[in-house]
C-alpha atoms as a PDB file:
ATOM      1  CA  UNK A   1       9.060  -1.371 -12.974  1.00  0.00           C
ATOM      2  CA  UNK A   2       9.616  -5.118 -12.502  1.00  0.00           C
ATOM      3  CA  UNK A   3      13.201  -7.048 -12.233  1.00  0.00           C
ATOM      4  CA  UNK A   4      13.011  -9.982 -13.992  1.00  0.00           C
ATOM      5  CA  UNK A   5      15.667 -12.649 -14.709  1.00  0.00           C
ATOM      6  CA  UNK A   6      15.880 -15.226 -16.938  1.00  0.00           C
ATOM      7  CA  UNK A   7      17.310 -18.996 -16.769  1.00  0.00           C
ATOM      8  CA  UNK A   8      17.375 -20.574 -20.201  1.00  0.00           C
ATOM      9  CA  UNK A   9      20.180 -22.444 -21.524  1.00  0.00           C
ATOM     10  CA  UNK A  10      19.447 -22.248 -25.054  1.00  0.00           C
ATOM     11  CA  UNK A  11      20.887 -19.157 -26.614  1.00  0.00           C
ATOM     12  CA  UNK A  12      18.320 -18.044 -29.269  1.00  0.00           C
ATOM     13  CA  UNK A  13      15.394 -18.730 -26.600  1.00  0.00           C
ATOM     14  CA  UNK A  14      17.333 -16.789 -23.912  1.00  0.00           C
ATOM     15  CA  UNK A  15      18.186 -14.044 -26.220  1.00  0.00           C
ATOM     16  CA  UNK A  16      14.468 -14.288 -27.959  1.00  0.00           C
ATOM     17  CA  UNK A  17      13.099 -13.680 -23.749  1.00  0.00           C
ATOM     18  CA  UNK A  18      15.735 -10.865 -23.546  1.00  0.00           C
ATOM     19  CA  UNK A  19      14.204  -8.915 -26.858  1.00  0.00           C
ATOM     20  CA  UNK A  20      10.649  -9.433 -25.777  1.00  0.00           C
ATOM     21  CA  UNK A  21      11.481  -8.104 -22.208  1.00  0.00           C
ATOM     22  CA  UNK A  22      12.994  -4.574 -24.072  1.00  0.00           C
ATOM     23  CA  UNK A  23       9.666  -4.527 -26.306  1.00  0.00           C
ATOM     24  CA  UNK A  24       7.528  -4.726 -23.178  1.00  0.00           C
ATOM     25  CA  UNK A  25       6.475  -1.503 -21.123  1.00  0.00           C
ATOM     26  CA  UNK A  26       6.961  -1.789 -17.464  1.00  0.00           C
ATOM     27  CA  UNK A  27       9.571  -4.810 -17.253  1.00  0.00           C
ATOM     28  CA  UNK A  28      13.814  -4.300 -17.386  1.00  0.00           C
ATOM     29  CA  UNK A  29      15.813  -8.023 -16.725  1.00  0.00           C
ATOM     30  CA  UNK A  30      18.329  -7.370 -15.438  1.00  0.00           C
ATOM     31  CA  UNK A  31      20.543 -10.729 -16.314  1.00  0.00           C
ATOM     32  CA  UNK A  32      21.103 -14.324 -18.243  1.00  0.00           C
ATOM     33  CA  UNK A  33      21.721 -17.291 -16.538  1.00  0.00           C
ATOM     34  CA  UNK A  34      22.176 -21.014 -18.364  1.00  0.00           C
ATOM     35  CA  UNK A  35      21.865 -22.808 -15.200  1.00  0.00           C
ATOM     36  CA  UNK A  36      19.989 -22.231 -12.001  1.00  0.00           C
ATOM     37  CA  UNK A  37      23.127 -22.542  -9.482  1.00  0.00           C
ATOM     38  CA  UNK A  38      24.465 -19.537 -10.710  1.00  0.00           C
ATOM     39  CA  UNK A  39      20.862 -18.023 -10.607  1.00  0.00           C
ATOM     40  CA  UNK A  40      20.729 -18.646  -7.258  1.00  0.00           C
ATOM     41  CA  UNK A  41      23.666 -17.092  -6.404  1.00  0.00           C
ATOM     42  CA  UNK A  42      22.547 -14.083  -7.956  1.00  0.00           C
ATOM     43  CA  UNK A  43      19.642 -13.936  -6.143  1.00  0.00           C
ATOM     44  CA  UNK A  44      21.055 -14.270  -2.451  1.00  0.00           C
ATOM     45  CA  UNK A  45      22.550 -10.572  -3.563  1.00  0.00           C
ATOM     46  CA  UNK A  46      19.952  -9.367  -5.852  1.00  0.00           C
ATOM     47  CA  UNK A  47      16.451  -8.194  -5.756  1.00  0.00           C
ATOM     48  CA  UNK A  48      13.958  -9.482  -8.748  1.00  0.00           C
ATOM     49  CA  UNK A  49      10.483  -9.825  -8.978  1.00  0.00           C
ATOM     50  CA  UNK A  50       9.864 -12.286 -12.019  1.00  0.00           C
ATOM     51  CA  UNK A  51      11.665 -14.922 -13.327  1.00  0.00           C
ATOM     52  CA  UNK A  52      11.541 -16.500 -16.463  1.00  0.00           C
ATOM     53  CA  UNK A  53      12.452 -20.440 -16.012  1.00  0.00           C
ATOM     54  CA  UNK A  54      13.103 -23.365 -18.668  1.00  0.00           C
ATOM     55  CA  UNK A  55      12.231 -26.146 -16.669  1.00  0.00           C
ATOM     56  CA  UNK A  56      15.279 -28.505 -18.841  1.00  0.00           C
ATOM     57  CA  UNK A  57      18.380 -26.637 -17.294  1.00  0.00           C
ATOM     58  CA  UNK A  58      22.080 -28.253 -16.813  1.00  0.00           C
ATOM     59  CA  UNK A  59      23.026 -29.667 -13.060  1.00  0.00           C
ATOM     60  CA  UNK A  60      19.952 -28.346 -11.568  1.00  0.00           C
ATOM     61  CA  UNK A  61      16.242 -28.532 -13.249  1.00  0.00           C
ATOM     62  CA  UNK A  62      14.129 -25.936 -13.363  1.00  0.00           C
ATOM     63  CA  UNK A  63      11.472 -27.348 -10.832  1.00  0.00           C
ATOM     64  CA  UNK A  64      14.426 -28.036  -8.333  1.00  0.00           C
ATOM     65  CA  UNK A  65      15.450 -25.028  -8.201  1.00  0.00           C
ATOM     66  CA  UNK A  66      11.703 -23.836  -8.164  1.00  0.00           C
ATOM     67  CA  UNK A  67      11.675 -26.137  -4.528  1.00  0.00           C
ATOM     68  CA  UNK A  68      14.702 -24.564  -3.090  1.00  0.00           C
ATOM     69  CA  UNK A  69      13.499 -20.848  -3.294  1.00  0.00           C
ATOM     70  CA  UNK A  70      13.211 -19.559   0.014  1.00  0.00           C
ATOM     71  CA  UNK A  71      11.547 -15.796  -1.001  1.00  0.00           C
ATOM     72  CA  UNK A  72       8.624 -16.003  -3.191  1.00  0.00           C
ATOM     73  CA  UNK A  73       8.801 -14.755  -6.709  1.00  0.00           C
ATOM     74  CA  UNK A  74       6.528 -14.125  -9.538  1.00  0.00           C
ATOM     75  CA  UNK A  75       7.665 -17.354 -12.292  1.00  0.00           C
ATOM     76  CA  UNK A  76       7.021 -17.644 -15.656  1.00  0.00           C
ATOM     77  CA  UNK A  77       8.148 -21.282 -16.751  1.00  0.00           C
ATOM     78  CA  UNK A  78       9.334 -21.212 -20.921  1.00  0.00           C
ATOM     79  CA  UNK A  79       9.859 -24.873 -21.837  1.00  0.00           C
ATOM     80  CA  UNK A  80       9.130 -26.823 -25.261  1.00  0.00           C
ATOM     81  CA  UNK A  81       6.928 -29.179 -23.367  1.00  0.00           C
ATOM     82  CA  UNK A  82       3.464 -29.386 -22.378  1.00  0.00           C
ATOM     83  CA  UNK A  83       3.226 -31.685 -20.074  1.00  0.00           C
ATOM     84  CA  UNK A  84       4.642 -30.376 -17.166  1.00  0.00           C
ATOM     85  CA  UNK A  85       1.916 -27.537 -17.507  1.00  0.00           C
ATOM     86  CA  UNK A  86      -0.151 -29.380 -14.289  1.00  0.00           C
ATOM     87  CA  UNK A  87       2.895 -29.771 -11.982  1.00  0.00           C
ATOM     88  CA  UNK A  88       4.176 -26.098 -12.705  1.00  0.00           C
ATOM     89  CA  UNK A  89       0.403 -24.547 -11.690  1.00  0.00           C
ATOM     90  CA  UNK A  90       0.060 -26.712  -8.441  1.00  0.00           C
ATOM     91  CA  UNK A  91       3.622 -24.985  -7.535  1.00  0.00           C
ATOM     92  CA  UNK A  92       2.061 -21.424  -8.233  1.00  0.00           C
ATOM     93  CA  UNK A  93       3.755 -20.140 -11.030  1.00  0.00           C
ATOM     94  CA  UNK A  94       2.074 -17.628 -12.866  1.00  0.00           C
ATOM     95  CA  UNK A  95       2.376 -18.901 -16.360  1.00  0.00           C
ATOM     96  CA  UNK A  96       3.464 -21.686 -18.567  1.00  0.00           C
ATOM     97  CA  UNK A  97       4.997 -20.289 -22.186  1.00  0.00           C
ATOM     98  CA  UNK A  98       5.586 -23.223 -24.411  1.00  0.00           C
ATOM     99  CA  UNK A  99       8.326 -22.688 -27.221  1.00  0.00           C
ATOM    100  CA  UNK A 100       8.565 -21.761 -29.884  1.00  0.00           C
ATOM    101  CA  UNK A 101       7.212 -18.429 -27.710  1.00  0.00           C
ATOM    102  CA  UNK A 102       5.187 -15.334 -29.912  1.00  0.00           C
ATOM    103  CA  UNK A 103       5.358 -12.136 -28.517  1.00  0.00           C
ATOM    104  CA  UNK A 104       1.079 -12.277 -28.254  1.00  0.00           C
ATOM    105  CA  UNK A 105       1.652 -14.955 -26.122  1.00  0.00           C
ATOM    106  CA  UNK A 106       4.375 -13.358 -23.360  1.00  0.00           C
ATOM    107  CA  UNK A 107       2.495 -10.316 -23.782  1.00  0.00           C
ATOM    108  CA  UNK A 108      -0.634 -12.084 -22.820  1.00  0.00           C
ATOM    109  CA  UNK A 109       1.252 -13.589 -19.439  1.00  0.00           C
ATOM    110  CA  UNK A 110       3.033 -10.551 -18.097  1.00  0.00           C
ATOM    111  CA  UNK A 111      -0.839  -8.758 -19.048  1.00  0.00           C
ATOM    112  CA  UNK A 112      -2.477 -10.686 -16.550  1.00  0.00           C
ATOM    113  CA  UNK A 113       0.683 -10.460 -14.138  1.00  0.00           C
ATOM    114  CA  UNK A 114       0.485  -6.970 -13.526  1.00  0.00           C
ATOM    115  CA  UNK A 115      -3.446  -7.654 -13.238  1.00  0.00           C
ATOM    116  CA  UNK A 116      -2.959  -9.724 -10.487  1.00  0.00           C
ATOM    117  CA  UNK A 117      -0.066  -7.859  -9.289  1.00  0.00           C
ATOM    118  CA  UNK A 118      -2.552  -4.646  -9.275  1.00  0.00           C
ATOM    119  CA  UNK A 119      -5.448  -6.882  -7.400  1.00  0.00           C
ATOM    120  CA  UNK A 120      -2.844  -7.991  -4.474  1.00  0.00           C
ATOM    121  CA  UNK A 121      -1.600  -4.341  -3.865  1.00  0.00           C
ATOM    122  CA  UNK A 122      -5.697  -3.591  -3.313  1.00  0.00           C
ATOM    123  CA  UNK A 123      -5.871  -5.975  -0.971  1.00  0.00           C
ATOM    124  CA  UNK A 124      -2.529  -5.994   0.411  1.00  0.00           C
ATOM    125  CA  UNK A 125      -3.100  -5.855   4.193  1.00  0.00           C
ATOM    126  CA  UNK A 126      -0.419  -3.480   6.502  1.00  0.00           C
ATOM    127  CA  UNK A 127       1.231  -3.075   9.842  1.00  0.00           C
ATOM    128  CA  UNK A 128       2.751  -0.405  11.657  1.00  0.00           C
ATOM    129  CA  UNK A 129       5.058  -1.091  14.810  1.00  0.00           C
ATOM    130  CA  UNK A 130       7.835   1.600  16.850  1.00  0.00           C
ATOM    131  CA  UNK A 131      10.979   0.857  16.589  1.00  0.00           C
ATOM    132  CA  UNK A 132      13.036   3.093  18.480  1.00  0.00           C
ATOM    133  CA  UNK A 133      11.647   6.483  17.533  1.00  0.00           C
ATOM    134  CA  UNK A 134      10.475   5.351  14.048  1.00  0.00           C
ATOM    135  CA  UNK A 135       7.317   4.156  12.486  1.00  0.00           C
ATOM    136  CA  UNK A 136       7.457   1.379  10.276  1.00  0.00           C
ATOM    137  CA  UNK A 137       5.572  -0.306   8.057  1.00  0.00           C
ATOM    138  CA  UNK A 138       5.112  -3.929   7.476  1.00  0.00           C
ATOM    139  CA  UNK A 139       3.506  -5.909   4.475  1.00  0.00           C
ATOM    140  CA  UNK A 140       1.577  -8.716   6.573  1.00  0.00           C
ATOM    141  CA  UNK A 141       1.858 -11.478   4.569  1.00  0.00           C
ATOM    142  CA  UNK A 142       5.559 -10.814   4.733  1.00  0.00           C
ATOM    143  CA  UNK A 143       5.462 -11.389   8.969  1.00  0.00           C
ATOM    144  CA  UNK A 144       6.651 -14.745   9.583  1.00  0.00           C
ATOM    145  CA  UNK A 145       6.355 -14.895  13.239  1.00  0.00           C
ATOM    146  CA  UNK A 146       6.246 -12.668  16.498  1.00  0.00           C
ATOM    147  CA  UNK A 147       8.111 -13.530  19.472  1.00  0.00           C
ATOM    148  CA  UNK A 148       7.784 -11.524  22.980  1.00  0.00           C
ATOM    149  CA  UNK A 149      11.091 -11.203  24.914  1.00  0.00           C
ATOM    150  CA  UNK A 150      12.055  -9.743  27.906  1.00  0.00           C
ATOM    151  CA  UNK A 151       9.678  -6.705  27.966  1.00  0.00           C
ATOM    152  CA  UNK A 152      10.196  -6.498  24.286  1.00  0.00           C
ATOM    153  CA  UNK A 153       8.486  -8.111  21.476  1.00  0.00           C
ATOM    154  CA  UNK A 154      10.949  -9.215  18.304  1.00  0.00           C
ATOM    155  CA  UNK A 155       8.467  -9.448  14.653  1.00  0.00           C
ATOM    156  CA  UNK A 156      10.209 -11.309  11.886  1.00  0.00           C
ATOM    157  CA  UNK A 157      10.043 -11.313   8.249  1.00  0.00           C
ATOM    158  CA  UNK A 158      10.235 -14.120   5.950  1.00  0.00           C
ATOM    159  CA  UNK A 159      14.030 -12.952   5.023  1.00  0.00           C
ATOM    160  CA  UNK A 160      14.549 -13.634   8.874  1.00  0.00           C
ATOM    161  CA  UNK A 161      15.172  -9.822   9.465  1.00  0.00           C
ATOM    162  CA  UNK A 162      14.091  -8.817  12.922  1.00  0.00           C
ATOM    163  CA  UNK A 163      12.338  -5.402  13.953  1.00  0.00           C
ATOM    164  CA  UNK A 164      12.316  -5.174  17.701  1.00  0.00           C
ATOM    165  CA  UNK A 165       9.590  -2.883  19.283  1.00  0.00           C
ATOM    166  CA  UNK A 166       8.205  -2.119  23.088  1.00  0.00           C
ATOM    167  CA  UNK A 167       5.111  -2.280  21.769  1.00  0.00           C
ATOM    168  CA  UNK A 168       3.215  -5.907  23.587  1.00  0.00           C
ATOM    169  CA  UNK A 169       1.846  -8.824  22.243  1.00  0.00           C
ATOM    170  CA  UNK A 170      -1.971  -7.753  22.329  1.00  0.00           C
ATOM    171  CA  UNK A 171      -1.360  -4.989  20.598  1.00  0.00           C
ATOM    172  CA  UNK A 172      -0.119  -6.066  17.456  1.00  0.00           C
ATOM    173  CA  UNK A 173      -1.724  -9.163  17.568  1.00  0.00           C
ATOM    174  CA  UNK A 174      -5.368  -6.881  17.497  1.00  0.00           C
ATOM    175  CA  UNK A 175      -3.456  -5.198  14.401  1.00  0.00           C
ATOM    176  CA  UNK A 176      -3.286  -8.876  12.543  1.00  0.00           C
ATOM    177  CA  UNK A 177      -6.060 -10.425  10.508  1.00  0.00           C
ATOM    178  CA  UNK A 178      -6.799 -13.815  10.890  1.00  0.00           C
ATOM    179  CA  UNK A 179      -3.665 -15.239   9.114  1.00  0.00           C
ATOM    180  CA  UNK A 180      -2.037 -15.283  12.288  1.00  0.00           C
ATOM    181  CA  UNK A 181      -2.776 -17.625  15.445  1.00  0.00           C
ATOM    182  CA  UNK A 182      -1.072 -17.075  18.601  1.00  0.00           C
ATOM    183  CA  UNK A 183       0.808 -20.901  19.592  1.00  0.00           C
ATOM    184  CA  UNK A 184       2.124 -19.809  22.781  1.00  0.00           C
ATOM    185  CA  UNK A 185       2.243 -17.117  25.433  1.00  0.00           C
ATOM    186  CA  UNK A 186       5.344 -15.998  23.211  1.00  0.00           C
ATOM    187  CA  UNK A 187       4.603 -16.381  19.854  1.00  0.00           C
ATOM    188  CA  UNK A 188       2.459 -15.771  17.348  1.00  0.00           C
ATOM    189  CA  UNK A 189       2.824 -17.217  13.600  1.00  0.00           C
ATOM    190  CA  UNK A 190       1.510 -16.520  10.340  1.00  0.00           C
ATOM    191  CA  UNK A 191      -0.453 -19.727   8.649  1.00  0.00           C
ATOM    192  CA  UNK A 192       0.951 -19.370   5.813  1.00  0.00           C
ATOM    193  CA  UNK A 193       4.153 -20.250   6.525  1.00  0.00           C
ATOM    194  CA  UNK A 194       3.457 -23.379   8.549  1.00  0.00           C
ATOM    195  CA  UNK A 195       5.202 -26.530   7.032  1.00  0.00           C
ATOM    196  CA  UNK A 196       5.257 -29.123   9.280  1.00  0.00           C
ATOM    197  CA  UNK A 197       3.118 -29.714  13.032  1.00  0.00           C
ATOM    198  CA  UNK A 198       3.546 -31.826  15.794  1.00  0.00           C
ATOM    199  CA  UNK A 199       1.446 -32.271  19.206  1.00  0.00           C
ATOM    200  CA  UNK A 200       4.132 -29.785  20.710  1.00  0.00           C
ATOM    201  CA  UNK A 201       5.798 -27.647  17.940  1.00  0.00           C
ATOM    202  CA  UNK A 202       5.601 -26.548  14.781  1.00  0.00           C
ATOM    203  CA  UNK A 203       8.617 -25.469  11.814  1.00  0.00           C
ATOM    204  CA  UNK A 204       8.192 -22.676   9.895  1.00  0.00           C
ATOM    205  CA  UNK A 205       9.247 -22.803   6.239  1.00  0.00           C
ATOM    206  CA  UNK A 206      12.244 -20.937   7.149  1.00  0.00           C
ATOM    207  CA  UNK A 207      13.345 -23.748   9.372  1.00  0.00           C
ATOM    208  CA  UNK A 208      12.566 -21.733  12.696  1.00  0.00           C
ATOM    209  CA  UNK A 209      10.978 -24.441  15.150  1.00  0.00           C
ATOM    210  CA  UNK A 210       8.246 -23.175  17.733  1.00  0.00           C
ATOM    211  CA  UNK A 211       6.722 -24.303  21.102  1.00  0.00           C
ATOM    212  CA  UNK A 212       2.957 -24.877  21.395  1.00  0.00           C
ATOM    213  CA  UNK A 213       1.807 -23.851  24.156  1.00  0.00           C
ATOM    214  CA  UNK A 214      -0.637 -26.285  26.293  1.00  0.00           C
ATOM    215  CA  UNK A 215      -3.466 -23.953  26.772  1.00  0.00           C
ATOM    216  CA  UNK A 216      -3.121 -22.739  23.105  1.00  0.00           C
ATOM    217  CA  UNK A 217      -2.892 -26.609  21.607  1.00  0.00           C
ATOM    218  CA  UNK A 218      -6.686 -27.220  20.943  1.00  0.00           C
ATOM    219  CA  UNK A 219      -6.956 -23.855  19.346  1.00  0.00           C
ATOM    220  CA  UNK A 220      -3.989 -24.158  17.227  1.00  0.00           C
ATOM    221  CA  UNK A 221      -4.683 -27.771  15.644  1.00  0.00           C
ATOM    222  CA  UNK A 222      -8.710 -26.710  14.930  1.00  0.00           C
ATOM    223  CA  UNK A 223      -7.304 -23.955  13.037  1.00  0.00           C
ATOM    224  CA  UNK A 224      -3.808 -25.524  11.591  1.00  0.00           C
ATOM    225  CA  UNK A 225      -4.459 -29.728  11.097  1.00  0.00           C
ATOM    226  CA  UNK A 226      -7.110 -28.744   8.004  1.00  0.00           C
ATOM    227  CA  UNK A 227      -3.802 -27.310   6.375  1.00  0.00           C
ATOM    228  CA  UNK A 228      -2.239 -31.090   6.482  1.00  0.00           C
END
């Protein structure tokens, strides 16, 4: 079952979303929001999986508040206008609903969202590290970074939560597909969530700045400068 939210101002669109989310199998939103600070609140407390944005919100518009997310989520932007439509699918969102919005039409988006929903799970690529006595089991493209530490080696997740294992370097490092480089004789990043690179570090979307190694630097910028 997907959590979805919704952030419309407007009370018959809001409560129009809210119906249409009842009628649909396999969806349950959980809340209303008329602006997207208090959405945001929500969310540092909440977990959701879709969320329905208006892009013309109070204090905060829809596609700053689409900037400032920090996990990723599955959005479906509802707004009366079309021309936005280019904008919204360069920052990933799933679908673009323009109002007035028939049921054919959100049925139609949240179709070919549990499509591609259904395709990522297929392909959806796992880890499995010790920690302590327990196995567990990590979504890859969820692995921010790896950093080896005093006999130990410390993976994070994009939420910055930290599973420390005595497992080494190589080892999990042969586990990873080629998503991940290894910058330094410490750490080893995920692509993906490379934001900005310099001849001698690089940040990570979650603000976390890393060391490039010398002997890894003409391996990391082949594989990293196409990506800027």
């Amino acid at each position: 079952m997907l959590r979805s939210i919704i952030i419309e101002d407007e009370p018959l669109a809001a409560s129009l979303l809210e119906r249409y989310t009842r009628d649909y199998a396999g969806i349950n939103n959980i809340d209303v929001f008329q602006n997207a600070i208090e959405a945001s609140i929500f969310l540092t407390h909440n977990e959701v999986d879709v969320i329905f944005l208006d892009l013309h919100l109070p204090k905060v518009k829809g596609f700053e508040f689409l900037e400032s997310l920090e996990k990723r989520y599955h959005i479906i932007l509802t707004t009366a206008y079309s021309e936005y439509a280019l904008e919204g699918f360069e920052k990933g969102v799933i679908d673009y609903l323009l109002k007035p919005i028939l049921y054919s039409r959100f049925e139609l988006a949240l179709d070919r969202l549990k499509e591609l929903i259904s395709a990522n799970q297929k392909e959806e690529k796992f880890i499995s590290i010790q920690v302590n006595k327990t196995k567990i089991k990590l979504k890859e493209y969820d692995v921010a970074f790896i950093e080896s530490n005093r006999g130990y080696v410390n993976v994070y997740d994009v939420n910055e939560q930290m599973y420390r294992t005595k497992m080494t370097t190589r080892t999990i490092y042969d586990m990873l597909s080629d998503s991940f480089v290894q910058i330094h004789k410490s750490y080893i990043i995920n692509k993906a969530y490379v934001t900005t690179l310099s001849s001698s570090e690089l940040v990570l979307n979650n603000n976390i700045t890393l060391p490039i190694g010398r002997k890894f630097k003409e391996e990391v910028f082949a594989i990293l400068s196409s990506n800027f």
